[in-house]
PDB file of N, CA and C in Angstrom:
ATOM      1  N   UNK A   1       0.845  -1.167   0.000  1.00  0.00           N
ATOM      2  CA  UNK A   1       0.000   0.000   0.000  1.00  0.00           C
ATOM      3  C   UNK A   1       0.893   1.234   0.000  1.00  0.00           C
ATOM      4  N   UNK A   2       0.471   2.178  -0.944  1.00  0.00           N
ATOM      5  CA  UNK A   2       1.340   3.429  -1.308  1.00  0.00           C
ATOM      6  C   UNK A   2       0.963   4.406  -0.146  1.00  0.00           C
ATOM      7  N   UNK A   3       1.249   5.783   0.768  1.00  0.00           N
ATOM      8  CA  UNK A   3       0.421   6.259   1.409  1.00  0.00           C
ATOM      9  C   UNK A   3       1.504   7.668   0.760  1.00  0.00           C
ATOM     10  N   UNK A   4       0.288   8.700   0.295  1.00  0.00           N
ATOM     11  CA  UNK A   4       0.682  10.368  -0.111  1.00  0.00           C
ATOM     12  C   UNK A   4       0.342  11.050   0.934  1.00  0.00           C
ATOM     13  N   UNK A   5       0.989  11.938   1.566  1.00  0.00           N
ATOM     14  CA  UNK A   5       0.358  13.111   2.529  1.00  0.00           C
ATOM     15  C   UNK A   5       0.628  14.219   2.155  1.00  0.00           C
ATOM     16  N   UNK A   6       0.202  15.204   1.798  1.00  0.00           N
ATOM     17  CA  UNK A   6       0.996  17.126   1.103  1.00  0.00           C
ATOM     18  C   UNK A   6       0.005  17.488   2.136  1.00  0.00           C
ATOM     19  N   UNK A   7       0.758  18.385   3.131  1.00  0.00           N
ATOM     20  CA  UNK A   7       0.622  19.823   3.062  1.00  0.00           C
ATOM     21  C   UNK A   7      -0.714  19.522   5.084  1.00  0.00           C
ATOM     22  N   UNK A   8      -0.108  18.137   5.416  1.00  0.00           N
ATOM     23  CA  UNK A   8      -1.112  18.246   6.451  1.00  0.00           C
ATOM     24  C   UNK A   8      -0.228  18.175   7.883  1.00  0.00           C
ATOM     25  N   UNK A   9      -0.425  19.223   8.701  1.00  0.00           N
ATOM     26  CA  UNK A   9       0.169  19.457   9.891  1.00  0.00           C
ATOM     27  C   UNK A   9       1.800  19.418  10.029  1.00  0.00           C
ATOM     28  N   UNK A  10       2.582  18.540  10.201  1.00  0.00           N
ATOM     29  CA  UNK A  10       3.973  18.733  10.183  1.00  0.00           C
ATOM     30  C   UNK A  10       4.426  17.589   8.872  1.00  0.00           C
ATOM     31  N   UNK A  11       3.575  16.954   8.190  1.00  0.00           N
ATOM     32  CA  UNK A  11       3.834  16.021   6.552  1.00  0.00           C
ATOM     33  C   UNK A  11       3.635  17.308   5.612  1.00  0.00           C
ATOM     34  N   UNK A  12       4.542  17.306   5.019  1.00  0.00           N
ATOM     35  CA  UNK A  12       4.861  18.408   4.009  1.00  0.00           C
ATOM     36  C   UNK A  12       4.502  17.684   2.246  1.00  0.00           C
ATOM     37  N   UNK A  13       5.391  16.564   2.080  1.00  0.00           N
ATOM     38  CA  UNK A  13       5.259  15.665   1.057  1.00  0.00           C
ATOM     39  C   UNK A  13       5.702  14.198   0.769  1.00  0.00           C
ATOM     40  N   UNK A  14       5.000  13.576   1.746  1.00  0.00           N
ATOM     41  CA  UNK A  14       5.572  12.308   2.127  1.00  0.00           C
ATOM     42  C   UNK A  14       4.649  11.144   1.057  1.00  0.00           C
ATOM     43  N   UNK A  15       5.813  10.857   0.831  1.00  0.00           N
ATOM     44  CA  UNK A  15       5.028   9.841  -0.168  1.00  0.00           C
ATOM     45  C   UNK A  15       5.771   8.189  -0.176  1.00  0.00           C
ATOM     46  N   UNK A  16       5.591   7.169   0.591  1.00  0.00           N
ATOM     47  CA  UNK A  16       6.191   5.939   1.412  1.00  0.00           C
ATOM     48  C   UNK A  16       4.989   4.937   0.727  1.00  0.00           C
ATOM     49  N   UNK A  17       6.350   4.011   0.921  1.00  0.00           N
ATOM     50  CA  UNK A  17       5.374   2.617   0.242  1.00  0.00           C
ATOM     51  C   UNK A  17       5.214   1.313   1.717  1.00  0.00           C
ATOM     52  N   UNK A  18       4.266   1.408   2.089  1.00  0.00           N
ATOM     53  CA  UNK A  18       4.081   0.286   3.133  1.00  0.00           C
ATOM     54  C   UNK A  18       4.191  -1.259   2.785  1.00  0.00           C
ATOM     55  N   UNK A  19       4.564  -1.806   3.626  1.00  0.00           N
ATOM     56  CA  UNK A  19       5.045  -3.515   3.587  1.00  0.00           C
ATOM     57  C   UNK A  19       4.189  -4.329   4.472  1.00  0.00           C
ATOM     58  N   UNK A  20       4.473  -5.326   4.717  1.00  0.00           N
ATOM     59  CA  UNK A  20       3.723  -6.232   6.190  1.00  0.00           C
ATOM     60  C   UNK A  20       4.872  -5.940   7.064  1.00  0.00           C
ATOM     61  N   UNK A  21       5.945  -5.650   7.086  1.00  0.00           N
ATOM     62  CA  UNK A  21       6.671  -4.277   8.124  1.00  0.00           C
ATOM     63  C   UNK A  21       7.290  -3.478   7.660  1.00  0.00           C
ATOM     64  N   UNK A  22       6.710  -2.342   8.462  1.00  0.00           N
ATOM     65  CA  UNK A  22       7.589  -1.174   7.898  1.00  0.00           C
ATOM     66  C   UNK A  22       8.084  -0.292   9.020  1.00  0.00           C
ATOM     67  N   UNK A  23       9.921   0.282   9.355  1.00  0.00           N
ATOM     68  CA  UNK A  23       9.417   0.730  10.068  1.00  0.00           C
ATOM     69  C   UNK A  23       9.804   2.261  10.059  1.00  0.00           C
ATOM     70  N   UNK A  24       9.349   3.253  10.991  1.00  0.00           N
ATOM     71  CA  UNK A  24       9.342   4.632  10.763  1.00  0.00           C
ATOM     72  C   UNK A  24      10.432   5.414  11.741  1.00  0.00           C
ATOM     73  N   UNK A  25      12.138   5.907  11.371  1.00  0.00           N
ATOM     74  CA  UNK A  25      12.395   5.986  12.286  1.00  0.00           C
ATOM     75  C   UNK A  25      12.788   7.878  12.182  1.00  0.00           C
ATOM     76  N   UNK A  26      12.889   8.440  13.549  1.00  0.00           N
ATOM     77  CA  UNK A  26      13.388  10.058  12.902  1.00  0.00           C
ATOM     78  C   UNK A  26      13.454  10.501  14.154  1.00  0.00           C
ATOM     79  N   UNK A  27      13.018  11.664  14.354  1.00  0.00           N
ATOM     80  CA  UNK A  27      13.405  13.017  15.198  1.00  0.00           C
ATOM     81  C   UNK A  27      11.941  12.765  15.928  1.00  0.00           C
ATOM     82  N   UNK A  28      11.681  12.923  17.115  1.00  0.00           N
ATOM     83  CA  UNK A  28      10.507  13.419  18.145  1.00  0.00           C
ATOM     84  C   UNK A  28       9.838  14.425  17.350  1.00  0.00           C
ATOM     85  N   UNK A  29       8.639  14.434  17.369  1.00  0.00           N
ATOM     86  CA  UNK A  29       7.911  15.306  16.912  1.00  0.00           C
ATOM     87  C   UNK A  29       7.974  15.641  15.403  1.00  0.00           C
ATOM     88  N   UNK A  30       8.185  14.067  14.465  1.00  0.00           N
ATOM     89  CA  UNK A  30       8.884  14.408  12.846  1.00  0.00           C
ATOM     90  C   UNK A  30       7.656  13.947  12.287  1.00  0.00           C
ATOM     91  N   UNK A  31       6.259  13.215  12.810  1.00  0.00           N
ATOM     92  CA  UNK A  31       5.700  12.747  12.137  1.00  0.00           C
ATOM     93  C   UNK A  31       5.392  11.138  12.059  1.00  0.00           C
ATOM     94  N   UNK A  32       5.951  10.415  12.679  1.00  0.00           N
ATOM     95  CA  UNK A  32       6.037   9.339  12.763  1.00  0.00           C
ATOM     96  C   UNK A  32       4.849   8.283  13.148  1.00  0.00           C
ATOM     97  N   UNK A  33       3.916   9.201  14.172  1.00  0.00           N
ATOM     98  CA  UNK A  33       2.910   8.528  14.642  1.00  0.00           C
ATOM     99  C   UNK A  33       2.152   9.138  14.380  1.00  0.00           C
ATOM    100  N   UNK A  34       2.069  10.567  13.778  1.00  0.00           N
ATOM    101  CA  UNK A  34       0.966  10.744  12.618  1.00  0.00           C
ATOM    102  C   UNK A  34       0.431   9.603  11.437  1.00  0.00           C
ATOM    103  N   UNK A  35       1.754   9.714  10.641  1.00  0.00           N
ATOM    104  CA  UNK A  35       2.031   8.521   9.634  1.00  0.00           C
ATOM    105  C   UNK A  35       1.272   7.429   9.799  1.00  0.00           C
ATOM    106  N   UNK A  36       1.227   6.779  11.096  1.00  0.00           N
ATOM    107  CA  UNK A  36       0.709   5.441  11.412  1.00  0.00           C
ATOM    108  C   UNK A  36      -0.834   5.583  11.960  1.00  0.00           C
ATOM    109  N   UNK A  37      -0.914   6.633  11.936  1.00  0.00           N
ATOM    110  CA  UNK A  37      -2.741   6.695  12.412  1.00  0.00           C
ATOM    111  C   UNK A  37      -3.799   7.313  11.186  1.00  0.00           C
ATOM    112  N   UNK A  38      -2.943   8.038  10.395  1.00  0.00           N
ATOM    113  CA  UNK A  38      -3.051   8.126   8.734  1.00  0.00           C
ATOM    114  C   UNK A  38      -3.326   6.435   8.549  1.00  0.00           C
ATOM    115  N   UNK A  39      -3.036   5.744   8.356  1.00  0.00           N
ATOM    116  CA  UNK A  39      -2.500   4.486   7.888  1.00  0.00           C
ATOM    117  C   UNK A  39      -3.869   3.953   8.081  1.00  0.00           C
ATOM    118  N   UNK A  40      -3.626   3.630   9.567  1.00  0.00           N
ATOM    119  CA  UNK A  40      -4.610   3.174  10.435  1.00  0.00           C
ATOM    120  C   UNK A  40      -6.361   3.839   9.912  1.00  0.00           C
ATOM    121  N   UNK A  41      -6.540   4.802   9.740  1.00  0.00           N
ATOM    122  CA  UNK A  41      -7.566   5.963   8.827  1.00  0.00           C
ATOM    123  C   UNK A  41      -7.993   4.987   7.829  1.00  0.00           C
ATOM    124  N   UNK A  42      -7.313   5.066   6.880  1.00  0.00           N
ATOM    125  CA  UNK A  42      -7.259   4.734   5.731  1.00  0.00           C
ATOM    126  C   UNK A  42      -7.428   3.232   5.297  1.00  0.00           C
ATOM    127  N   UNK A  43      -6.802   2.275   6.166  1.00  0.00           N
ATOM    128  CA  UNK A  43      -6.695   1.485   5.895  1.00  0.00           C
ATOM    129  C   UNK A  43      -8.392   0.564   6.605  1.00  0.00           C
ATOM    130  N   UNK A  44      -8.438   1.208   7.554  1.00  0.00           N
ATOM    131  CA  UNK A  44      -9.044   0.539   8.633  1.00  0.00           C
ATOM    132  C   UNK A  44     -10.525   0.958   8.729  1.00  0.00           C
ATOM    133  N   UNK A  45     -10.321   2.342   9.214  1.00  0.00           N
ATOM    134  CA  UNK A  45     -11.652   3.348   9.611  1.00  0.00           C
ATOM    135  C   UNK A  45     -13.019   3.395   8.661  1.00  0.00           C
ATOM    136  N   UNK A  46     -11.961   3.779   7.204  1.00  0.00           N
ATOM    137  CA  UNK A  46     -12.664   4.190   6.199  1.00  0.00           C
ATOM    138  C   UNK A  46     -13.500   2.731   5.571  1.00  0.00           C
ATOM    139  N   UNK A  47     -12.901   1.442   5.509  1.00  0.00           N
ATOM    140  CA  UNK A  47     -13.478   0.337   4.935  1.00  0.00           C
ATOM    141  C   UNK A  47     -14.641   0.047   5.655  1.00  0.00           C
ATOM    142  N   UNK A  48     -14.130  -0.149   6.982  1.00  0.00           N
ATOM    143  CA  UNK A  48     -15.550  -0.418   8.111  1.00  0.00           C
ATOM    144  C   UNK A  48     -16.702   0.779   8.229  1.00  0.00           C
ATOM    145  N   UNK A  49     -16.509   1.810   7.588  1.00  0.00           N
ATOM    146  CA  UNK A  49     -17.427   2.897   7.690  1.00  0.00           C
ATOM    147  C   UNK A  49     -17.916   2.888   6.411  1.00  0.00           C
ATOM    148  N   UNK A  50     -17.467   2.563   5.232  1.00  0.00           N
ATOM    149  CA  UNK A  50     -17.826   2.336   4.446  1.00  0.00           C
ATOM    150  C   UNK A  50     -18.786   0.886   3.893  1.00  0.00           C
ATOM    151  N   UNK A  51     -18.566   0.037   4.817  1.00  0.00           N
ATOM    152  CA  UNK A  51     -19.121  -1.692   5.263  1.00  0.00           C
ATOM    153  C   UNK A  51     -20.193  -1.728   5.550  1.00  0.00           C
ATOM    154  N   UNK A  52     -20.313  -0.613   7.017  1.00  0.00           N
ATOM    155  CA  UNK A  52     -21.631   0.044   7.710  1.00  0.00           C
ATOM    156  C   UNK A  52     -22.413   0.687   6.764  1.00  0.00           C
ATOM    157  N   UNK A  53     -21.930   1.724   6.382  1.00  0.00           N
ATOM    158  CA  UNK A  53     -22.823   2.733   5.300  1.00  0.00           C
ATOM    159  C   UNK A  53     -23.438   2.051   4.530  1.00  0.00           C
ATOM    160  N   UNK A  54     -22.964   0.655   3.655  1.00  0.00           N
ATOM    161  CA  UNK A  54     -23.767   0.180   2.270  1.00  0.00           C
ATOM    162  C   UNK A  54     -24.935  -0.617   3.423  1.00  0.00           C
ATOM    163  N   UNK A  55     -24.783  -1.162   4.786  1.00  0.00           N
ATOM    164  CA  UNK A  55     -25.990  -1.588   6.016  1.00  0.00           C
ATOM    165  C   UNK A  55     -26.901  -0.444   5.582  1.00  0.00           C
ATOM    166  N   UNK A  56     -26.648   0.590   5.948  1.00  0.00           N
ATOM    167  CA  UNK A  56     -27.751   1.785   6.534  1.00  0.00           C
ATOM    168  C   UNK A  56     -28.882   1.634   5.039  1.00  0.00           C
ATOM    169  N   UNK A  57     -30.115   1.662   5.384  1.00  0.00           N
ATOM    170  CA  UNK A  57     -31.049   1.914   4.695  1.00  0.00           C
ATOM    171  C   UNK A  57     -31.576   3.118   4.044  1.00  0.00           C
ATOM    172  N   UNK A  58     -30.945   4.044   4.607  1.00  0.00           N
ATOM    173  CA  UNK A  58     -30.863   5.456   3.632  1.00  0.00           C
ATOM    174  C   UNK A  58     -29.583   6.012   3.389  1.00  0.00           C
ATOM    175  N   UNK A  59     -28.728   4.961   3.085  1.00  0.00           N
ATOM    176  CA  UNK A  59     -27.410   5.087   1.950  1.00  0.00           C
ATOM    177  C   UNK A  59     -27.054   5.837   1.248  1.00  0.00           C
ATOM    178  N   UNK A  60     -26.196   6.641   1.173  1.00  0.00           N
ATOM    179  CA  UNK A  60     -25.760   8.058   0.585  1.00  0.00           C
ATOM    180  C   UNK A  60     -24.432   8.302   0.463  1.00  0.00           C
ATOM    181  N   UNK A  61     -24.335   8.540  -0.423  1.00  0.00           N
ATOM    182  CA  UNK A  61     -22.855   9.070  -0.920  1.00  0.00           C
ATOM    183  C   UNK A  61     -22.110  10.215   0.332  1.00  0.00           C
ATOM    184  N   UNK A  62     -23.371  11.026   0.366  1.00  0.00           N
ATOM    185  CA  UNK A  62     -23.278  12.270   1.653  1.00  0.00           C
ATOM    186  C   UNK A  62     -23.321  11.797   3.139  1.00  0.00           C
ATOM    187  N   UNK A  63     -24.117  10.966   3.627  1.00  0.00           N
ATOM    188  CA  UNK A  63     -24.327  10.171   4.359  1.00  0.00           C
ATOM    189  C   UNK A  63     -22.608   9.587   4.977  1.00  0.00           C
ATOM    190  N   UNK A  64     -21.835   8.963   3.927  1.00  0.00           N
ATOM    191  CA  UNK A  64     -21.139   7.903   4.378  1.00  0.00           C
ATOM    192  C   UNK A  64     -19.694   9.088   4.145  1.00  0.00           C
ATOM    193  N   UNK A  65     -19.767  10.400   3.469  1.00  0.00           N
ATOM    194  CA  UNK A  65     -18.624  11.518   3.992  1.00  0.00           C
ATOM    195  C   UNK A  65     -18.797  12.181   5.305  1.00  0.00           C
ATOM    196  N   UNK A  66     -20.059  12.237   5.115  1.00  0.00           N
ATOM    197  CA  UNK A  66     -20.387  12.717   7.275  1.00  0.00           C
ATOM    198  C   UNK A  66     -19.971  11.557   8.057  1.00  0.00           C
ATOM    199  N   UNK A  67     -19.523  10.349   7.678  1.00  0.00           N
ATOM    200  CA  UNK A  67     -19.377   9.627   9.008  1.00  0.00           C
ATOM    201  C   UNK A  67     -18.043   9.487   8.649  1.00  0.00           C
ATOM    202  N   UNK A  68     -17.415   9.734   7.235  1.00  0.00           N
ATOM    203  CA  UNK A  68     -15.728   9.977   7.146  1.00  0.00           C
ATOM    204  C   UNK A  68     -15.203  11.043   8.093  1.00  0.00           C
ATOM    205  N   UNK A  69     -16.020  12.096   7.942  1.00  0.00           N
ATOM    206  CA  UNK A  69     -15.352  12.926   8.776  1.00  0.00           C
ATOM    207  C   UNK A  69     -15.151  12.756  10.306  1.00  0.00           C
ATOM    208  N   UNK A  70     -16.317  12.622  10.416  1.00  0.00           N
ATOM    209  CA  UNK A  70     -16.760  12.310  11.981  1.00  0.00           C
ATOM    210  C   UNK A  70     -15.665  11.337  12.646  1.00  0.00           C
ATOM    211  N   UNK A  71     -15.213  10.107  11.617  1.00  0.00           N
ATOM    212  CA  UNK A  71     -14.209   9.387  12.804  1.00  0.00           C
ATOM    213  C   UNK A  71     -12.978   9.766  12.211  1.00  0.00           C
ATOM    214  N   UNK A  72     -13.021  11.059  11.473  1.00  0.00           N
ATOM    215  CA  UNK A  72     -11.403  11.306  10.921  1.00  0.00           C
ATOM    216  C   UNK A  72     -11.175  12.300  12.274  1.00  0.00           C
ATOM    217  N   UNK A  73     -11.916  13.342  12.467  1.00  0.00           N
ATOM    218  CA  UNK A  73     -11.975  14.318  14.015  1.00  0.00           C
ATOM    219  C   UNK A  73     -11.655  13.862  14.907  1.00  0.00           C
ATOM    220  N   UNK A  74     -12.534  12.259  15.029  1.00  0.00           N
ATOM    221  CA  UNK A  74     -12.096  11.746  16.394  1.00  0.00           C
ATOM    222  C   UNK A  74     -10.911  11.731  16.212  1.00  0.00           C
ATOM    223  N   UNK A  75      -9.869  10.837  15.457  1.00  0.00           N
ATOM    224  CA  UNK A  75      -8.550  10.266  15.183  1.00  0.00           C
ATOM    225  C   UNK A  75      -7.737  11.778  14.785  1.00  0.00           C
ATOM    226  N   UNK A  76      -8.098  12.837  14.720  1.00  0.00           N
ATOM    227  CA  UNK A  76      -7.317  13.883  14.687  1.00  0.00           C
ATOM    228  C   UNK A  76      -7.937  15.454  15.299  1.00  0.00           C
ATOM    229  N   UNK A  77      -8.061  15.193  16.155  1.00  0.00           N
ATOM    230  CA  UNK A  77      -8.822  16.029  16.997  1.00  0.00           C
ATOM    231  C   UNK A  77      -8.274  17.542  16.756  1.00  0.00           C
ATOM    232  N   UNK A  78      -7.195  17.914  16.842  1.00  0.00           N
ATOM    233  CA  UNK A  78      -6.578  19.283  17.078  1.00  0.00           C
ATOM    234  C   UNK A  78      -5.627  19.526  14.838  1.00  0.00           C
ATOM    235  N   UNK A  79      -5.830  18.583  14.734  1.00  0.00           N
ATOM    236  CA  UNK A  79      -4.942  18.131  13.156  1.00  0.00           C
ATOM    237  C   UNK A  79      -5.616  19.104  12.203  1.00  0.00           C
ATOM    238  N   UNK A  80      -6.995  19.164  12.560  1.00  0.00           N
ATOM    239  CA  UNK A  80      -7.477  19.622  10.860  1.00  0.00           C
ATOM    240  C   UNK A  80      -8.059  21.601  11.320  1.00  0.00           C
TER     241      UNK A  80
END
């Protein structure tokens, strides 16, 4: 899995290719465990919210970006 980030909080233009391990090493405060909750987002959040959404009986394109956001806030509370 490829992961792009531009231009969000301290990821400027990170663009990393993920493995079944990968690991992230740098400076305190470089981004590192951003990176991995990005990941975690993406990989994780969005499928199961998207799993749920095609459940819900009034199914919506709009519907299932309000609940993207909603657990992207949780997972980045102070970020956006």
């Amino acid at each position: 899995m490829r992961l792009k980030v531009q231009n969000f909080v301290c990821l400027q233009d990170v663009d990393v290719e993920l493995n079944d391990i990968t690991f992230f090493i740098g400076e305190q405060a470089s981004g590192k465990s951003l990176l991995c909750k990005l990941y975690f987002y993406f990989r994780e959040v969005l499928k199961s919210e998207f799993i749920d959404t095609l459940k819900e009986e009034d199914a919506s394109w709009s519907f299932f970006i309000k609940k993207m956001r909603q657990q992207f806030y949780i997972l980045f509370p102070s970020e956006y």
